[in-house]
Every structure is written in C-alpha cells, then in structure tokens.
N, C-alpha and C. Protein backbone atom coordinates (compact mmCIF):
# COMPACT_ATOMS: atom_id res chain seq x y z
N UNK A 1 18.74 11.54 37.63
CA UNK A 1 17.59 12.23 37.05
C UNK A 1 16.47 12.23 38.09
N UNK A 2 15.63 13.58 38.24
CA UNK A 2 14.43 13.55 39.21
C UNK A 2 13.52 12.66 38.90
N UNK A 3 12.99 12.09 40.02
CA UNK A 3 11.83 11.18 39.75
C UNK A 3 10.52 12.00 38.64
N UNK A 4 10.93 13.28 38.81
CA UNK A 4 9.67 13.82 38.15
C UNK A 4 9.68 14.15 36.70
N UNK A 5 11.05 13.78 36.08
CA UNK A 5 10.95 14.53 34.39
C UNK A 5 11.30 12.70 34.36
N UNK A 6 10.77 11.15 35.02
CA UNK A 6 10.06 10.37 34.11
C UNK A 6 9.95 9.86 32.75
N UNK A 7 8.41 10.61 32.76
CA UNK A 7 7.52 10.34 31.95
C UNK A 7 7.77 11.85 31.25
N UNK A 8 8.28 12.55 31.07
CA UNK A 8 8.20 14.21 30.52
C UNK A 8 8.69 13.81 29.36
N UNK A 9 8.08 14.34 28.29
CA UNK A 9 8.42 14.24 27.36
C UNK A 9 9.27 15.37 26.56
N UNK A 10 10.38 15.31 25.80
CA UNK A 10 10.99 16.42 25.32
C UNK A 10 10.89 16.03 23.19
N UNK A 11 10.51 17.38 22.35
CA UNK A 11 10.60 17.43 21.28
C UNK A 11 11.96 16.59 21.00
N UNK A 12 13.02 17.04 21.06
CA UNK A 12 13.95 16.18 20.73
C UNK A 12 14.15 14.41 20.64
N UNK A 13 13.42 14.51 22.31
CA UNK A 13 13.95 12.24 22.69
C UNK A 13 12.77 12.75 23.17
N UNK A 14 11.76 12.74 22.77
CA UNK A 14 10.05 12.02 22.94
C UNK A 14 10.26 10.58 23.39
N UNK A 15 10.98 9.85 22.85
CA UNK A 15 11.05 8.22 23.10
C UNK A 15 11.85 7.80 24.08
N UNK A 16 12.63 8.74 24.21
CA UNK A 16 13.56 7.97 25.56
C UNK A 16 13.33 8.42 26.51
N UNK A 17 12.10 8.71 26.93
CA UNK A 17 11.33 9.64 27.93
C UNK A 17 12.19 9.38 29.95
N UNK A 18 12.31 7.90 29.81
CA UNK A 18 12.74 7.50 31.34
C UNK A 18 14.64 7.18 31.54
N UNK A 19 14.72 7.09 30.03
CA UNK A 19 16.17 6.93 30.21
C UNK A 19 17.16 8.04 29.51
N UNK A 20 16.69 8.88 29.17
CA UNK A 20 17.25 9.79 28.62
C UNK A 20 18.37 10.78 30.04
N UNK A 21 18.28 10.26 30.45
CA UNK A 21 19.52 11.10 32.05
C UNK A 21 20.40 9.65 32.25
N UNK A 22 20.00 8.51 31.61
CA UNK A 22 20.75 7.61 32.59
C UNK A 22 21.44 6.95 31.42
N UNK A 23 21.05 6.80 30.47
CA UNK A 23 22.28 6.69 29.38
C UNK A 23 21.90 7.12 28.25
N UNK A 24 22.86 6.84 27.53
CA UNK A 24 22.94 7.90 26.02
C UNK A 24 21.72 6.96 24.91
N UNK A 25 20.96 7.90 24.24
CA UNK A 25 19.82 7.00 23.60
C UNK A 25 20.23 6.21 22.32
N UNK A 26 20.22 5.11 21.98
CA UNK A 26 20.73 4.41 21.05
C UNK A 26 20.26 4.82 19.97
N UNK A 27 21.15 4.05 18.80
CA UNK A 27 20.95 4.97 17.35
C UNK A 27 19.51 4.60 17.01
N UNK A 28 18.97 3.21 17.49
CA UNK A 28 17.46 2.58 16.92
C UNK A 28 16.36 3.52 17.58
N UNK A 29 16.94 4.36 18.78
CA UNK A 29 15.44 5.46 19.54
C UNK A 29 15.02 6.09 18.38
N UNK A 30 13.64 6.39 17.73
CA UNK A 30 13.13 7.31 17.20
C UNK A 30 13.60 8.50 17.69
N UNK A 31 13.68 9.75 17.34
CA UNK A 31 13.30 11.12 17.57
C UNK A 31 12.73 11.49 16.08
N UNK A 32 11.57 12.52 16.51
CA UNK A 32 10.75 13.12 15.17
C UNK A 32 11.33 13.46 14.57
N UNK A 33 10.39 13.97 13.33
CA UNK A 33 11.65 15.09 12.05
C UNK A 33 11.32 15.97 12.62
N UNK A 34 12.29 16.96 12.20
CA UNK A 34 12.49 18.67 12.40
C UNK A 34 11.29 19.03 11.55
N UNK A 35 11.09 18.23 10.08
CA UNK A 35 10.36 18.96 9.01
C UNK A 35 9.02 18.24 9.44
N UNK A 36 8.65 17.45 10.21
CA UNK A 36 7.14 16.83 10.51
C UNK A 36 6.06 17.95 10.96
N UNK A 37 5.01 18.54 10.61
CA UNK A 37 4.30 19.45 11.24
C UNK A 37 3.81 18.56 12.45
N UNK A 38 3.44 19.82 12.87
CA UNK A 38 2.54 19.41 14.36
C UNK A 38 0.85 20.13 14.60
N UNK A 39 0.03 19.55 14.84
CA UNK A 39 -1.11 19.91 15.01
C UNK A 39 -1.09 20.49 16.62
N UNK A 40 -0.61 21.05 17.43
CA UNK A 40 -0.31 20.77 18.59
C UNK A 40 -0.45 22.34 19.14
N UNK A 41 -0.76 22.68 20.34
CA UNK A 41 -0.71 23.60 20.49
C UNK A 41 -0.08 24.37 21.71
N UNK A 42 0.85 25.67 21.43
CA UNK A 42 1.69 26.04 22.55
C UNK A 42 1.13 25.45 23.86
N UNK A 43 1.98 25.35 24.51
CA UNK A 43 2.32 25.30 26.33
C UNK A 43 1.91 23.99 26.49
N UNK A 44 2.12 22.73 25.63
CA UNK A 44 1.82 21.55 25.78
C UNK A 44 0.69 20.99 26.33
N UNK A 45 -0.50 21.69 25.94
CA UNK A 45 -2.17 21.34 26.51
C UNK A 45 -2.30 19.89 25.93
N UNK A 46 -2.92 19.79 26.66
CA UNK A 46 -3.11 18.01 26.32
C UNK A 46 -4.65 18.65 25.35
N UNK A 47 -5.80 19.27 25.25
CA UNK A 47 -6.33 19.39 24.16
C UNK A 47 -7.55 18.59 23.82
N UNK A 48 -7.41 17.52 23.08
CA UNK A 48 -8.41 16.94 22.76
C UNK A 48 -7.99 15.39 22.88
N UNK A 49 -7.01 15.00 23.68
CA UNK A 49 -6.22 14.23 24.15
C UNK A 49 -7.36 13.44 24.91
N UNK A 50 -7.65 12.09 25.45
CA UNK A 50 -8.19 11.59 26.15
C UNK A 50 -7.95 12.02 27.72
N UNK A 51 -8.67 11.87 28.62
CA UNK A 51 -8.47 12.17 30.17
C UNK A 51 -7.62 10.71 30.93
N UNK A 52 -6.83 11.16 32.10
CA UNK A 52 -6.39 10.06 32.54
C UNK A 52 -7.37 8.91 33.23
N UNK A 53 -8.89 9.29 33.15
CA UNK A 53 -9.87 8.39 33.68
C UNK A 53 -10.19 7.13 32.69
N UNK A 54 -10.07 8.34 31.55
CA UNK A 54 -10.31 7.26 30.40
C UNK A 54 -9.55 6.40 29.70
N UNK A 55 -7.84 6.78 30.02
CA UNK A 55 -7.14 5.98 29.44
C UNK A 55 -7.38 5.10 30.95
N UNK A 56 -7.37 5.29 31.81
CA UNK A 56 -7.40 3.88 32.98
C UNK A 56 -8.35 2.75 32.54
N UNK A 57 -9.63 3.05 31.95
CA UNK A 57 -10.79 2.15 31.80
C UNK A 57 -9.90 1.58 30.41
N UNK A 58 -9.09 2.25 29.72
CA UNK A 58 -8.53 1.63 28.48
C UNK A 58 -7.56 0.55 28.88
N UNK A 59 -7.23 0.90 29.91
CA UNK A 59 -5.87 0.00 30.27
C UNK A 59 -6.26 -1.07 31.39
N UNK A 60 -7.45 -1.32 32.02
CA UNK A 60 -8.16 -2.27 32.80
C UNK A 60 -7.34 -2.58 33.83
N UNK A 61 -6.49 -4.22 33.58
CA UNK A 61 -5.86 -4.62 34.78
C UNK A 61 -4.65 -4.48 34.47
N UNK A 62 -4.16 -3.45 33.74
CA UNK A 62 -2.68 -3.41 33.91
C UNK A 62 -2.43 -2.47 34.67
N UNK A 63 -3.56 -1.78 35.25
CA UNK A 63 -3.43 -1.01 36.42
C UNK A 63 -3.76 -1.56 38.15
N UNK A 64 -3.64 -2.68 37.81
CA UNK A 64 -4.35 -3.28 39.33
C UNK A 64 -3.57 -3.00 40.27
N UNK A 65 -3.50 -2.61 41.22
CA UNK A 65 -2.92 -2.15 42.52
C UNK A 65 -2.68 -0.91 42.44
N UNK A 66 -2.82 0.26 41.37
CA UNK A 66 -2.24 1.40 40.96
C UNK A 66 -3.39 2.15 41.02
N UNK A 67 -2.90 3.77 41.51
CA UNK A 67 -4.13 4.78 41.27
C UNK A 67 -3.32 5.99 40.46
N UNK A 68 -4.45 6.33 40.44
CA UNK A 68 -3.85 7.56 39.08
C UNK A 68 -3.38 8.81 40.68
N UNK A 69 -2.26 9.77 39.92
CA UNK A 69 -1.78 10.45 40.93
C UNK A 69 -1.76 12.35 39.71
N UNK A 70 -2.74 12.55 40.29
CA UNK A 70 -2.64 13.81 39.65
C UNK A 70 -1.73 14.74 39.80
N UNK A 71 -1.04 14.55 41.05
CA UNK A 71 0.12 15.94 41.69
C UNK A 71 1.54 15.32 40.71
N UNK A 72 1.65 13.68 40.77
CA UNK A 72 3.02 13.29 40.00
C UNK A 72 2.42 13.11 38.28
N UNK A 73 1.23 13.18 37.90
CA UNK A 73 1.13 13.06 36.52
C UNK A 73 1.39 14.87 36.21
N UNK A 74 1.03 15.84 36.96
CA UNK A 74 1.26 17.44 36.65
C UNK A 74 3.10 17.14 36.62
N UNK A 75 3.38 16.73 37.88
CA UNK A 75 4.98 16.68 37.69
C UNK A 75 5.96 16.39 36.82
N UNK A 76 4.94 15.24 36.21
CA UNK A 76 5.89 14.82 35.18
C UNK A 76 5.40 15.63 33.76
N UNK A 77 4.55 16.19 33.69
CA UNK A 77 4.50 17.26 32.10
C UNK A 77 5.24 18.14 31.97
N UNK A 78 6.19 17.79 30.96
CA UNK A 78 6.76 19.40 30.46
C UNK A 78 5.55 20.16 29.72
N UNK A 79 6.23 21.75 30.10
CA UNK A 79 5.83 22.37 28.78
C UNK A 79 6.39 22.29 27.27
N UNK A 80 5.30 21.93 26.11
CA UNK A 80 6.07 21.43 25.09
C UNK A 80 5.23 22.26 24.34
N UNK A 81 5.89 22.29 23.29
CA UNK A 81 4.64 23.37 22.12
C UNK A 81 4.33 22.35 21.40
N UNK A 82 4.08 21.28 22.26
CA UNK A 82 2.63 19.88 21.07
C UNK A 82 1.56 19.74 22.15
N UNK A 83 0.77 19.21 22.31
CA UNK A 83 -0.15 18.30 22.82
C UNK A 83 0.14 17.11 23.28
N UNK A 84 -0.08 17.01 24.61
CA UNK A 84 0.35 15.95 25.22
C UNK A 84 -0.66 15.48 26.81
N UNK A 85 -0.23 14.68 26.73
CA UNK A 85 -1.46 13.71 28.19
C UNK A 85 -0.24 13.34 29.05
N UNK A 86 -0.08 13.45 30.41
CA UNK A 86 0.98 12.10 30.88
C UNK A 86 -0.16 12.19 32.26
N UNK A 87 -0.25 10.57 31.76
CA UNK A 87 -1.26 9.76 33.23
C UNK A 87 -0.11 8.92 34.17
N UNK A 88 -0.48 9.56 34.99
CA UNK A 88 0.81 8.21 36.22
C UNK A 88 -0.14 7.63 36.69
N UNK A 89 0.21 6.63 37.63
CA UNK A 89 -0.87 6.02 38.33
C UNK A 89 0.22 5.02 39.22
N UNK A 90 -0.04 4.85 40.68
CA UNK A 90 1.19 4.94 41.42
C UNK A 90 0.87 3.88 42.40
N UNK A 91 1.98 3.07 43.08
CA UNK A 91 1.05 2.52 44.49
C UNK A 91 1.06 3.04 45.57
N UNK A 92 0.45 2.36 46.63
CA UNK A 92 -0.02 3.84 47.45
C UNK A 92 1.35 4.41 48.15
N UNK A 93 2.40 3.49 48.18
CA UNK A 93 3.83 4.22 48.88
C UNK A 93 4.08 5.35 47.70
N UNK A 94 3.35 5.26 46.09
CA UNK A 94 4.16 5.94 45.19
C UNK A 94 5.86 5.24 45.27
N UNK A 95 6.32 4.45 45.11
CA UNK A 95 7.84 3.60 45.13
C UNK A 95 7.47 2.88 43.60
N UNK A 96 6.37 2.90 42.91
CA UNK A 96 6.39 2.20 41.62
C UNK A 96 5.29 2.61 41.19
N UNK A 97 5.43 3.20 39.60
CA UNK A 97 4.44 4.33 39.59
C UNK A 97 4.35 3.68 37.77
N UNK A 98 3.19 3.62 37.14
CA UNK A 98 3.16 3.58 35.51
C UNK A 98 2.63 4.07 34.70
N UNK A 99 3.53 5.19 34.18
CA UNK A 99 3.32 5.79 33.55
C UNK A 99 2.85 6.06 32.11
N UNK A 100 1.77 6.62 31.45
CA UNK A 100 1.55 7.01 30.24
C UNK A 100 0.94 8.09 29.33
N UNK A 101 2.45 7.95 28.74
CA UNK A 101 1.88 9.68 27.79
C UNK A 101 1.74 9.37 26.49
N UNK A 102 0.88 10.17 26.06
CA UNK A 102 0.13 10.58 24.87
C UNK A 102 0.86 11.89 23.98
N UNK A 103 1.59 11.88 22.92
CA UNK A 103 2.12 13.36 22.62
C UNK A 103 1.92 13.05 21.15
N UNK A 104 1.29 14.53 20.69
CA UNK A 104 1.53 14.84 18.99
C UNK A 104 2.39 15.20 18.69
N UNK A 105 3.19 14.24 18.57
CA UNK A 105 4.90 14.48 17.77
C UNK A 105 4.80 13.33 16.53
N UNK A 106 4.03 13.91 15.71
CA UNK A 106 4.34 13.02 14.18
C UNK A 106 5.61 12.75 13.33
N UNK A 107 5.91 11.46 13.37
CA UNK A 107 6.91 10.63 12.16
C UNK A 107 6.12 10.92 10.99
N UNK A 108 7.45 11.19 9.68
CA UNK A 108 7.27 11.13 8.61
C UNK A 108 7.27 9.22 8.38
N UNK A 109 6.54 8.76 7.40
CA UNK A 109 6.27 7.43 7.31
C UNK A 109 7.78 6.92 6.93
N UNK A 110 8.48 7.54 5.98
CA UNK A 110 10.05 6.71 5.49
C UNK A 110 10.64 6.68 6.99
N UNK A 111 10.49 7.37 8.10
CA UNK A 111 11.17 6.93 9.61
C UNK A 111 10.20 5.92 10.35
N UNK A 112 8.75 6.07 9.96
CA UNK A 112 8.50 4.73 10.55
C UNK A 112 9.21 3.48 10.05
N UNK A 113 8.90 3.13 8.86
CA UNK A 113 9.34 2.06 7.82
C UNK A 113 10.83 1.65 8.25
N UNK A 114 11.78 3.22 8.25
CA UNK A 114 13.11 2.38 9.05
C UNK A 114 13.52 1.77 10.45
N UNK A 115 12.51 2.77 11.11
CA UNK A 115 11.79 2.49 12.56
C UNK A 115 11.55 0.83 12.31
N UNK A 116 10.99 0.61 11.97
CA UNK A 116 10.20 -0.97 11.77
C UNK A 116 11.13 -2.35 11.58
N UNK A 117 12.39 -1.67 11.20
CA UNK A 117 13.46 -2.94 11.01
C UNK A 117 14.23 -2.93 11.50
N UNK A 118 14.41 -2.06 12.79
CA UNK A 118 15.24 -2.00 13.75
C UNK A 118 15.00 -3.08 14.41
N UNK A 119 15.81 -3.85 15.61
CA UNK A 119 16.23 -5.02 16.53
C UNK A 119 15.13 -5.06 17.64
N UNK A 120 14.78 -3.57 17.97
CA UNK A 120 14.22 -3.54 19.11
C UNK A 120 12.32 -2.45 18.67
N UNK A 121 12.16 -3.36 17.34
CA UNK A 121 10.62 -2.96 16.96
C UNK A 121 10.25 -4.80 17.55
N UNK A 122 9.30 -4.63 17.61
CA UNK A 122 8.09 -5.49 17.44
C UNK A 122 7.26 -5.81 16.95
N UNK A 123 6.78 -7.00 16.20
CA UNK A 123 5.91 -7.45 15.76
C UNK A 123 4.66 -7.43 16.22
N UNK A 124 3.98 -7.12 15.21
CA UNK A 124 2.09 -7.30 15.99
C UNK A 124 1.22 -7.38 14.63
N UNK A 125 0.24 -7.92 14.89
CA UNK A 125 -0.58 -7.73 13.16
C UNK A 125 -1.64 -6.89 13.22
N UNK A 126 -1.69 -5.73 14.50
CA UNK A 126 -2.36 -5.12 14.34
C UNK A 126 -1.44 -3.62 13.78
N UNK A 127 -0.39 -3.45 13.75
CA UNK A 127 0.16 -2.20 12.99
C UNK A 127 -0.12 -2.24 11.98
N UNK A 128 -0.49 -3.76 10.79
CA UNK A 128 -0.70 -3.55 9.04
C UNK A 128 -1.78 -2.24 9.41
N UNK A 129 -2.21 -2.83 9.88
CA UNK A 129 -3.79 -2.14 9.64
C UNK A 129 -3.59 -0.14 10.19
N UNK A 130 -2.62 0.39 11.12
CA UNK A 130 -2.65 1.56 11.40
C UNK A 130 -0.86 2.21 11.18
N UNK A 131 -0.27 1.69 10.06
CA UNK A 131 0.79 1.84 9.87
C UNK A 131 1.86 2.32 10.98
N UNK A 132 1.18 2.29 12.02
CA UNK A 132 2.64 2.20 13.54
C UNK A 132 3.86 1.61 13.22
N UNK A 133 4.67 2.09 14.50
CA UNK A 133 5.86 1.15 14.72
C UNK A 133 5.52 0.91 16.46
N UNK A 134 5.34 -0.45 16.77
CA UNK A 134 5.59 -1.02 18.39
C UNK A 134 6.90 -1.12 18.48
N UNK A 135 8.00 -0.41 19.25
CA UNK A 135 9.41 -0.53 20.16
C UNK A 135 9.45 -1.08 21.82
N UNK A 136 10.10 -1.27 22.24
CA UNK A 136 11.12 -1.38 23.59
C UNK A 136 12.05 -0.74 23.27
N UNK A 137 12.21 0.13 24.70
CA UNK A 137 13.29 0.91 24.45
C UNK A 137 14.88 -0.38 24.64
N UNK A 138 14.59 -1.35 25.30
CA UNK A 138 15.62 -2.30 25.21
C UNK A 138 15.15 -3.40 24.39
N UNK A 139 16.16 -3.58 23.13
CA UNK A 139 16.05 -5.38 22.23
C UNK A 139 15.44 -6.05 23.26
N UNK A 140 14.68 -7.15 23.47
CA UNK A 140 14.45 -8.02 23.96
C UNK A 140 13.74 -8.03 25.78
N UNK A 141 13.40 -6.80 25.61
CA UNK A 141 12.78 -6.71 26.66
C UNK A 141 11.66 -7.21 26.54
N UNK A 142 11.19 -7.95 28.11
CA UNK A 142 10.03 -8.70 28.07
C UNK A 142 10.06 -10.43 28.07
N UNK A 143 11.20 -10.76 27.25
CA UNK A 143 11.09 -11.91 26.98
C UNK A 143 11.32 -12.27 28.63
N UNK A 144 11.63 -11.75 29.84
CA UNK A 144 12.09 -12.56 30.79
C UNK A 144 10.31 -12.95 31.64
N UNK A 145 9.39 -11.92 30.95
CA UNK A 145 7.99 -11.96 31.32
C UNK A 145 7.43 -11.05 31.47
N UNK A 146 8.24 -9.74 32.14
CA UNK A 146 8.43 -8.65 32.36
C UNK A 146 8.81 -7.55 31.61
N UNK A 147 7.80 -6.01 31.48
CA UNK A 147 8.44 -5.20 30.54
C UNK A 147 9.37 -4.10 31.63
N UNK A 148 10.86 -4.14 31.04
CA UNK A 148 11.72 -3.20 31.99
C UNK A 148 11.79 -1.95 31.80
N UNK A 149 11.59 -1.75 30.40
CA UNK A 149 11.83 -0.15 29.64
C UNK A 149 10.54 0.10 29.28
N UNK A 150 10.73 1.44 28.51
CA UNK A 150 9.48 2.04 27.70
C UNK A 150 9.08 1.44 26.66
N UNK A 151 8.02 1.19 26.31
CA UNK A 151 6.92 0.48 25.07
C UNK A 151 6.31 1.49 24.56
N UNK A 152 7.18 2.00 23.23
CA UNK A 152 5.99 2.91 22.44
C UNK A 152 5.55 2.37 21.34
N UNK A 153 4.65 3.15 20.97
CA UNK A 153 3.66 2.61 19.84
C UNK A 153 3.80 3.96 18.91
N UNK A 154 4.07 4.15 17.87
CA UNK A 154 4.00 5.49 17.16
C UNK A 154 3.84 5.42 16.07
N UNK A 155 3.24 6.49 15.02
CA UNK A 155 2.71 6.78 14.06
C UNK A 155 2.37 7.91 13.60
N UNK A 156 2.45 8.36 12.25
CA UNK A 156 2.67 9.43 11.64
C UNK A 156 1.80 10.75 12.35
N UNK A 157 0.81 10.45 13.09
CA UNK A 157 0.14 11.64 13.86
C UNK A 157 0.69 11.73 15.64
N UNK A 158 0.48 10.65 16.37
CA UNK A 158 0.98 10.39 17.97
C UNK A 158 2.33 9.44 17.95
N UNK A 159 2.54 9.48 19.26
CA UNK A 159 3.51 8.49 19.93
C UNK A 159 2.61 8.18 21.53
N UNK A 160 2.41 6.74 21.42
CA UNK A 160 2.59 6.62 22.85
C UNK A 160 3.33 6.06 23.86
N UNK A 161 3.69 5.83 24.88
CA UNK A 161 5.06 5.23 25.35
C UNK A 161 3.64 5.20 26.84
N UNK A 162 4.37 3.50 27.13
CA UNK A 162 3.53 2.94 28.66
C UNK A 162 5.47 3.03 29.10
N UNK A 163 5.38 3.02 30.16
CA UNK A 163 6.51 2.67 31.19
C UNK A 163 6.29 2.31 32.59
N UNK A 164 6.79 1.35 33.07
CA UNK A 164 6.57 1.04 34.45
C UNK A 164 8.05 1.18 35.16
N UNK A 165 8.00 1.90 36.46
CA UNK A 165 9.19 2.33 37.15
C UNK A 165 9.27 1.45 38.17
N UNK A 166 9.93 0.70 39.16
CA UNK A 166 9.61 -0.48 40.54
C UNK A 166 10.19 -1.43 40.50
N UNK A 167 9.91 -2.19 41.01
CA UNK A 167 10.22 -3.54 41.07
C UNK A 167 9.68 -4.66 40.68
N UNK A 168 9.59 -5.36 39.82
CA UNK A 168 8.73 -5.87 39.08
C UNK A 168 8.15 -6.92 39.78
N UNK A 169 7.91 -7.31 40.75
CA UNK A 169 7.21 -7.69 41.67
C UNK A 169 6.19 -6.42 42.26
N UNK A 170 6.26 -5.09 42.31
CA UNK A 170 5.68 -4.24 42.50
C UNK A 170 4.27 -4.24 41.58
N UNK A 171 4.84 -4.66 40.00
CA UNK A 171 4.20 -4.10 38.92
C UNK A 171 4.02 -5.60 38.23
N UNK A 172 3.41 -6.78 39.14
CA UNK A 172 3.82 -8.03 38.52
C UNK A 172 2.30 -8.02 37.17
N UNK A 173 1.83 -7.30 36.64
CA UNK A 173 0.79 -7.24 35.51
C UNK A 173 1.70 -6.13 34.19
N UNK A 174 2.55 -6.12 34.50
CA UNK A 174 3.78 -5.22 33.35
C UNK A 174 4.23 -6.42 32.61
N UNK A 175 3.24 -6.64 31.50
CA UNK A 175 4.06 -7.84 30.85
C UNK A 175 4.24 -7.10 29.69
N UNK A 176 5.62 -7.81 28.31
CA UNK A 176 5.09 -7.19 27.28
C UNK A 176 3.64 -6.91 26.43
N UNK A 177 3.26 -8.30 26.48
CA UNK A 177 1.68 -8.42 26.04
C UNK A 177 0.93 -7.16 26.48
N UNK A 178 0.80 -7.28 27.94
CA UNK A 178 -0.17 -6.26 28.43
C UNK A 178 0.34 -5.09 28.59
N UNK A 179 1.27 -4.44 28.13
CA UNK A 179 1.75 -2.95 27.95
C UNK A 179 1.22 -2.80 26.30
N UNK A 180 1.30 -3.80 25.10
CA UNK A 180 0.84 -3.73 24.04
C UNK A 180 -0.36 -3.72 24.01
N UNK A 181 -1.02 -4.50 24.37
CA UNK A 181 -2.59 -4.86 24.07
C UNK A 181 -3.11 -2.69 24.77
N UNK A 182 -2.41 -2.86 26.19
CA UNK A 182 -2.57 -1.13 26.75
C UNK A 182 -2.23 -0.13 25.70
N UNK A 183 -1.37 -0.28 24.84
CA UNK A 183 -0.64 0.98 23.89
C UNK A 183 -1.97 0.91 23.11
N UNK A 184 -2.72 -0.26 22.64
CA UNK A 184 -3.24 0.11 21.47
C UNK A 184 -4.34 -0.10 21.78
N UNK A 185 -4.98 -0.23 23.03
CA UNK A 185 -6.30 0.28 23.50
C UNK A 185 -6.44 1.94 23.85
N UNK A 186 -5.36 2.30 24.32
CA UNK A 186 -5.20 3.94 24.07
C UNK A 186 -5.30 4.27 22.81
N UNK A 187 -4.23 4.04 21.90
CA UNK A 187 -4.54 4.13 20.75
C UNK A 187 -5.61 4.25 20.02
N UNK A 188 -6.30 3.44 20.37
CA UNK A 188 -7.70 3.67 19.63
C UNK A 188 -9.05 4.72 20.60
N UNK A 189 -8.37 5.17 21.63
CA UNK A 189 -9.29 6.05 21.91
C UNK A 189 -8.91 7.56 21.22
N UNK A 190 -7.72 7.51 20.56
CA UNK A 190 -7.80 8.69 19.76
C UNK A 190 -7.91 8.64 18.46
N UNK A 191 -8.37 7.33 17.93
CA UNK A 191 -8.80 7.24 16.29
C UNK A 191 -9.48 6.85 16.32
C-alpha cells in the first residue's frame, strides 16, 4: 500500500484507515451503517472541521519532534462525500509521520453499544459522559508502552483515529495514554 492512502479514509473501512491493504479488517473493526445520515458535504471538505494548527495545540507533546506536513496531510485525503480533516505531522526525514483524521461518518448507537464489548474497545470514564467507543485497531495494543495501530474514538456524529507510522523509538511519546488523552482533546474541539 502507498505511503499516501495512510491516513485516507474510505466510507466503507473509515477505521482501518492504515491497515486496510495489509490485512483483511477483523470482524470487531467498526464500519458505519449504510442507513446512518451524514451531515457532510460532497468532495470531502473538511468544513467546519478544526484546522491542523489547532488540533496540534490539542495534541501538545504527543507531537514533540513532529511538524505538521501539508503536501503529505493533502496526500493522504481522499475525496469522500463526508467531511473530513487528515493532519500528518512528520519528522524531518518524514520516515515516521502521525497521523490524524477527523471524519463525519456517524454510528447508529446499537453499533456503538456492540462496538463497546468487543476485545479490542477500551475503557475510559470519560465515554459515560459522550457515549463513544475508544478501539485499537489491535486487542492489546499498547500494553508493551507503545501504541502500534490506529486509536479511534467514535460516536454517533465523528470518528477519530490518531495513528503513528515508524519506529517506535522514532515516535517514543505514542503511548496508549497519550494517543487517548490526544483523541479526546480533539474531540472536544468539535463539541
């Protein structure tokens, strides 16, 4: 898969955004409903979406050594008929780059709820409060200290998904913690 369809998000596997070329997406990946509306508008404008300046100040030091890369954050947007953001932010070789998109692809709540008791959701006590589901795209990612896959956060209006691509020595501030605490400091710049 090109380094550049990433972070691209597709209507279908919104969630398996980085591994969707490299293996087949497990039965626990979300994909939206067919019947979910979308507030979103043709040619995938990001809209009223936050800017990638502002999700950086949201995401503090989980960007440390990283700059935002406007030519690979254009690269990695599809055109989608929702609304969508994708911020990269890269080191300066660009060899480890972390990515995050923002897309209005709304879950009906009975797929969050089943979403939620899957192996590879996560616990947090801040979802009571905004009825989300927190995932890894792999069970148990993180526990080694390190997040390896995609971390989304989703809910009946957005999805967001952080991903870090490298070597995790590249990206040694990619923890689970701080890809969460990041999902839902974005998060709240759009509620």
């Amino acid at each position: 898969m090109p380094r550049a369809a990433l972070f691209a998000p597709t209507a279908a596997a919104v969630l398996v955004l980085a591994l969707a070329g490299c293996t087949p997406a497990p039965a626990e990946t979300p994909t939206p409903s067919p019947t979910a509306s979308s507030t979103a508008s043709p040619g995938g404008s990001a809209g009223s979406l936050p800017a990638c300046d502002v999700i950086a100040v949201a995401l503090g030091s989980l960007l440390d050594g990283l700059t935002y890369s406007e030519k690979v954050s254009a690269t990695n947007t599809a055109q989608e008929a929702y609304e969508q953001r994708v911020c990269v932010y890269v080191t300066d070789d660009q060899a480890s780059q972390l990515g995050v998109t923002i897309a209005d692809i709304p879950f009906q709540q009975s797929e969050l709820d089943s979403y939620a008791t899957l192996p590879n959701a996560i616990a947090d006590p801040r979802l009571e409060a905004s009825g989300a589901v927190l995932q890894t795209f792999a069970t148990g990612d993180g526990d080694d200290g390190h997040l390896d896959s995609a971390l989304y956060l989703f809910d009946t209006q957005h999805s967001i998904t952080i991903q870090g691509i490298g070597a995790p020595d590249s990206l040694p501030g990619l923890t689970l913690a701080a890809a969460t605490d990041g999902a839902f400091a974005v998060r709240a710049l759009i509620y």
